[in-house]
Protein backbone atom coordinates (compact mmCIF):
# COMPACT_ATOMS: atom_id res chain seq x y z
CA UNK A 1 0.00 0.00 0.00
CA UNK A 2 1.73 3.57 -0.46
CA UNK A 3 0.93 6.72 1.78
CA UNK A 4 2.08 10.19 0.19
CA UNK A 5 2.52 12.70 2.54
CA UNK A 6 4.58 15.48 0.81
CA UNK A 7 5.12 16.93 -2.59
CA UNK A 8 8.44 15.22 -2.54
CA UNK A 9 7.60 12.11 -1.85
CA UNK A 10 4.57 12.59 -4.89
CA UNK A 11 7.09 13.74 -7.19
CA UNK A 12 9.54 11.03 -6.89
CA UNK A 13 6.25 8.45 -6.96
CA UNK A 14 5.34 9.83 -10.78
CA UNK A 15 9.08 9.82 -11.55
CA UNK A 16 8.82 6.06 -10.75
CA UNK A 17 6.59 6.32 -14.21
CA UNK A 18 9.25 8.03 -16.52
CA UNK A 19 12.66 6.53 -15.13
CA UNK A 20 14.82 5.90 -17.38
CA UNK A 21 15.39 2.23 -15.95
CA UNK A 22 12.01 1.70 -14.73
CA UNK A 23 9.90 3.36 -17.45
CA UNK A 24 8.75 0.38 -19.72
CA UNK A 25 7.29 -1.67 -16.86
CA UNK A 26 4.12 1.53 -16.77
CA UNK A 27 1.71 2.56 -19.21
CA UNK A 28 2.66 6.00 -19.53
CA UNK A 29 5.47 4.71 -22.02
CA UNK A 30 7.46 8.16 -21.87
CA UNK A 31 10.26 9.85 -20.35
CA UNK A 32 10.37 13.32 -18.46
CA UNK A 33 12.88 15.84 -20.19
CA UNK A 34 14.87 18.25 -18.60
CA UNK A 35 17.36 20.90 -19.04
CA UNK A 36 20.38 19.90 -20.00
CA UNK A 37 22.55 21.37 -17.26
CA UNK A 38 19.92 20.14 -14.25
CA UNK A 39 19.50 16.37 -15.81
CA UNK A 40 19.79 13.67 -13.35
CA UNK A 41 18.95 10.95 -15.55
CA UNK A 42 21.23 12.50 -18.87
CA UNK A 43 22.27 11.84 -21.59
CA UNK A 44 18.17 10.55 -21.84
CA UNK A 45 15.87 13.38 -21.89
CA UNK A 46 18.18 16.15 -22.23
CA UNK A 47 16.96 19.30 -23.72
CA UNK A 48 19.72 22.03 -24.40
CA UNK A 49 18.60 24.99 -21.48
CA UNK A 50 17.75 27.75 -24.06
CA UNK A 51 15.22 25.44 -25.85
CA UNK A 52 14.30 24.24 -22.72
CA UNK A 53 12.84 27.94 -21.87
CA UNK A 54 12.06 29.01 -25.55
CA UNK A 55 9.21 26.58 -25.62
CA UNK A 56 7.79 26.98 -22.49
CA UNK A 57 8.44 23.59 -21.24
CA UNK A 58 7.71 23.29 -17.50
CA UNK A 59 10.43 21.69 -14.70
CA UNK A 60 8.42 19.25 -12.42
CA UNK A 61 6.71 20.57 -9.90
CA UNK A 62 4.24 19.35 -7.16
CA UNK A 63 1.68 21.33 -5.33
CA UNK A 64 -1.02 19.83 -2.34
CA UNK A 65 -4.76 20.51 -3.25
CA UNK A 66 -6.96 18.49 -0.44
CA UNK A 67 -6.52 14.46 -0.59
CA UNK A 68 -3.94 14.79 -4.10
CA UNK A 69 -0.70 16.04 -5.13
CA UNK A 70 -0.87 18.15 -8.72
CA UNK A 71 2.30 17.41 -10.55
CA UNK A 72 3.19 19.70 -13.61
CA UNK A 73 5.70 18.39 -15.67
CA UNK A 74 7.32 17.95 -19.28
CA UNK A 75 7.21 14.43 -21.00
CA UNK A 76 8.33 13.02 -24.33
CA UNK A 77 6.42 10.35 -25.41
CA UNK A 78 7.45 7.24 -27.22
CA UNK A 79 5.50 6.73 -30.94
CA UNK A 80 2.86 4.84 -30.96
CA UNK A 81 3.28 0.51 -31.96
CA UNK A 82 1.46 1.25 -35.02
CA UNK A 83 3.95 3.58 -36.56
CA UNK A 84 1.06 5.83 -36.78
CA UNK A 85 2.51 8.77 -34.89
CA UNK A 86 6.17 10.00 -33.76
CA UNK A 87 7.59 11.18 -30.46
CA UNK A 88 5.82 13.81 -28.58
CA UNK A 89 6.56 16.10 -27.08
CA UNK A 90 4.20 17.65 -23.81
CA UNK A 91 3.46 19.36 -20.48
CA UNK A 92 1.08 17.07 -18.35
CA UNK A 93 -0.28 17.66 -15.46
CA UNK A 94 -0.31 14.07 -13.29
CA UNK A 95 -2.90 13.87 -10.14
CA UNK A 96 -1.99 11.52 -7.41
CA UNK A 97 -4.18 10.86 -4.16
CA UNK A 98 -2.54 10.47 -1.07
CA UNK A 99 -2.86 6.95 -1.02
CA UNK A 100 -1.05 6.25 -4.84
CA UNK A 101 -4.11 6.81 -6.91
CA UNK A 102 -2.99 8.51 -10.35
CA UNK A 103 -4.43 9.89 -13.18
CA UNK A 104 -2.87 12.13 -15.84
CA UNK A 105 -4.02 14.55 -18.76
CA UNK A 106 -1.82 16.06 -21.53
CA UNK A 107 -2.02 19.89 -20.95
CA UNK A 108 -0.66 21.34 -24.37
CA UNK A 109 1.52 18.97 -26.88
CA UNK A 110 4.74 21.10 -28.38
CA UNK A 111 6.61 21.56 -31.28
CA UNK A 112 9.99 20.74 -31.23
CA UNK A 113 12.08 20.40 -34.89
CA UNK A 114 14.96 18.81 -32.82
CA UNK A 115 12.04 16.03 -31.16
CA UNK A 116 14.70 12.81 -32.89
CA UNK A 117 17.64 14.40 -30.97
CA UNK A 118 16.23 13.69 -27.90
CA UNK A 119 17.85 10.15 -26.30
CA UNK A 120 15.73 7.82 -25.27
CA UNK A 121 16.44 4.83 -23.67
CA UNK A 122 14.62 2.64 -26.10
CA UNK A 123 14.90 3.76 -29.46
């Protein structure tokens, strides 16, 4: 059973969901991206700092509303199985109870021409 008591501890539970190690074992089937100079998890997910801010994407963050955490982050998303569609590219906003229930929406999807420079760990 899990018990979230902090934004810390909610953060790290959704990052859980986009580790680079641990990633492919949730449905989410993405990565979190970051700037380039603050990436723990580089060389996956790095985003060069200056395109970082030019398009608006967001650094995780975690704020307490009631019984659930609101996480803002940004994600790259693997393509789809069907070769249908490519990566993208998106800020989310993730909503996790206090006791580990989770739901998440895409926010606003973003164009990036660089999107295949981005490492992932499965390619």
């Amino acid at each position: 059973k899990v018990l979230i008591e902090n934004s810390e501890q909610a953060l790290n539970f959704v990052r859980l969901f986009t580790d680079p190690e641990l990633h492919v074992f949730f449905d989410l089937f993405g990565i979190e991206v970051f700037k380039a100079s603050k990436n723990p998890f580089d060389p996956f997910g790095s985003i060069p700092d200056r395109d970082f801010e030019e398009l608006g994407l967001l650094e995780a963050k975690a704020n307490k509303q009631d019984n659930q955490f609101i996480i803002q982050r940004s994600i790259l998303f693997y393509p789809d199985s069907e070769g249908l569609y490519g990566r993208k590219l998106a800020i989310v906003k993730e909503y996790v109870g206090t006791d580990g229930s989770y739901l998440f929406e895409i926010v606003k999807e973003i164009y990036y021409s660089k999107i295949n420079y981005i490492r992932m760990p499965v390619e």
